[in-house]
Protein backbone atom coordinates (compact mmCIF):
# COMPACT_ATOMS: atom_id res chain seq x y z
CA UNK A 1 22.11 -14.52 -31.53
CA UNK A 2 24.87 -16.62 -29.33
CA UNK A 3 24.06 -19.93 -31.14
CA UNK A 4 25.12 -17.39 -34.65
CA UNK A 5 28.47 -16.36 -33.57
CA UNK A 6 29.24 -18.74 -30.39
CA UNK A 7 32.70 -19.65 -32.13
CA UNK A 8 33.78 -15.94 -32.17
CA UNK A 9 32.72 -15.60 -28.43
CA UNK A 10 34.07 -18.79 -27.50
CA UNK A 11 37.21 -17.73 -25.33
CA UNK A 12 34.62 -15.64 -23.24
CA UNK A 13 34.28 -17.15 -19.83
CA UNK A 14 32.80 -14.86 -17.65
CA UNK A 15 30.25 -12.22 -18.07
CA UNK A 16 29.71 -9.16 -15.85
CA UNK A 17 26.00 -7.33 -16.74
CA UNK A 18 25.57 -3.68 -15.38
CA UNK A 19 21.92 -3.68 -14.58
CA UNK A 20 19.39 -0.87 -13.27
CA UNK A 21 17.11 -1.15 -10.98
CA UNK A 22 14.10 -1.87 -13.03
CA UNK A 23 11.43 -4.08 -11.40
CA UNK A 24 11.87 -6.91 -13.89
CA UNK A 25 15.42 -7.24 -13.09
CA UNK A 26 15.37 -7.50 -9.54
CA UNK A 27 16.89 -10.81 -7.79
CA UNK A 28 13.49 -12.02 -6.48
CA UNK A 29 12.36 -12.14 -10.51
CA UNK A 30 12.87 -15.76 -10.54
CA UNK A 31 12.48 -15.73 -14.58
CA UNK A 32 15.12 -13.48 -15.45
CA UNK A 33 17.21 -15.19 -12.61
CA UNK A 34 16.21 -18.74 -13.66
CA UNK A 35 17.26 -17.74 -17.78
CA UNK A 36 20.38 -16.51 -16.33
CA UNK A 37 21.27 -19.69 -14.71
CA UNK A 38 19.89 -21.94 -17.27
CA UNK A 39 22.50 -19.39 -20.36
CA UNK A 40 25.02 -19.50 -17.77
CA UNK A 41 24.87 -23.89 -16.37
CA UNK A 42 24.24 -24.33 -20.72
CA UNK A 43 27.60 -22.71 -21.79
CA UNK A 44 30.00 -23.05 -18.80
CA UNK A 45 30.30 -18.83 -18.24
CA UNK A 46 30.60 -17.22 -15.32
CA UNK A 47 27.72 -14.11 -14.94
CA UNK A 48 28.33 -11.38 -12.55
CA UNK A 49 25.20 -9.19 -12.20
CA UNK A 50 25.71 -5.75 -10.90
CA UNK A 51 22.99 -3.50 -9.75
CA UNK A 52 23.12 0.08 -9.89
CA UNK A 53 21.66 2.08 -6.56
CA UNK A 54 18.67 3.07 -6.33
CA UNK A 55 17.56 6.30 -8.34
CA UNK A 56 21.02 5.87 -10.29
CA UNK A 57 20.22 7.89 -13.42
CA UNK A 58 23.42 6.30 -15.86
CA UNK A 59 21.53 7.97 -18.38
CA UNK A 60 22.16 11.67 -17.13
CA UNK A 61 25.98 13.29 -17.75
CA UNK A 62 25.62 15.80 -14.94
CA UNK A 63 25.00 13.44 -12.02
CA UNK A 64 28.03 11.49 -13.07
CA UNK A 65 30.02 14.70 -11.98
C-alpha cells in the first residue's frame, strides 16, 4: 500500500500511531517493534507510538465522559 501512493504521502515525516494495549503490540514484541524500525530507518519518518492505559475501552462513548 505505501510503495502505491508513496508520492502522495511524501511530505509526511513523522507518524504518531494510537495503539491499545493488545498483547501483540506491546514494546517487548520485538517483531512488531523490529517492522517498525525497519518502515521507519527505510523511509526517513519519524514514528511515535502511543499506548493507551490499561483497560482503556476507546471503543465505548460513555467512558469517554
Amino acid at each position: 500500500m505505501w510503495e502505491q501512493n508513496k508520492e502522495k504521502y511524501a511530505p509526511i515525516l513523522q507518524f504518531v500511531i494510537n495503539l491499545d494495549n493488545d498483547p501483540q503490540l506491546a514494546s517487548n514484541r520485538t517483531q512488531f517493534i523490529r517492522r517498525m524500525i525497519e518502515f521507519s530507518k527505510k523511509r526517513r519518518i519519524e514514528i511515535h507510538l502511543i499506548y493507551y492505559p490499561p483497560y482503556h475501552s476507546k471503543y465505548n462513548p460513555i467512558e469517554r465522559c
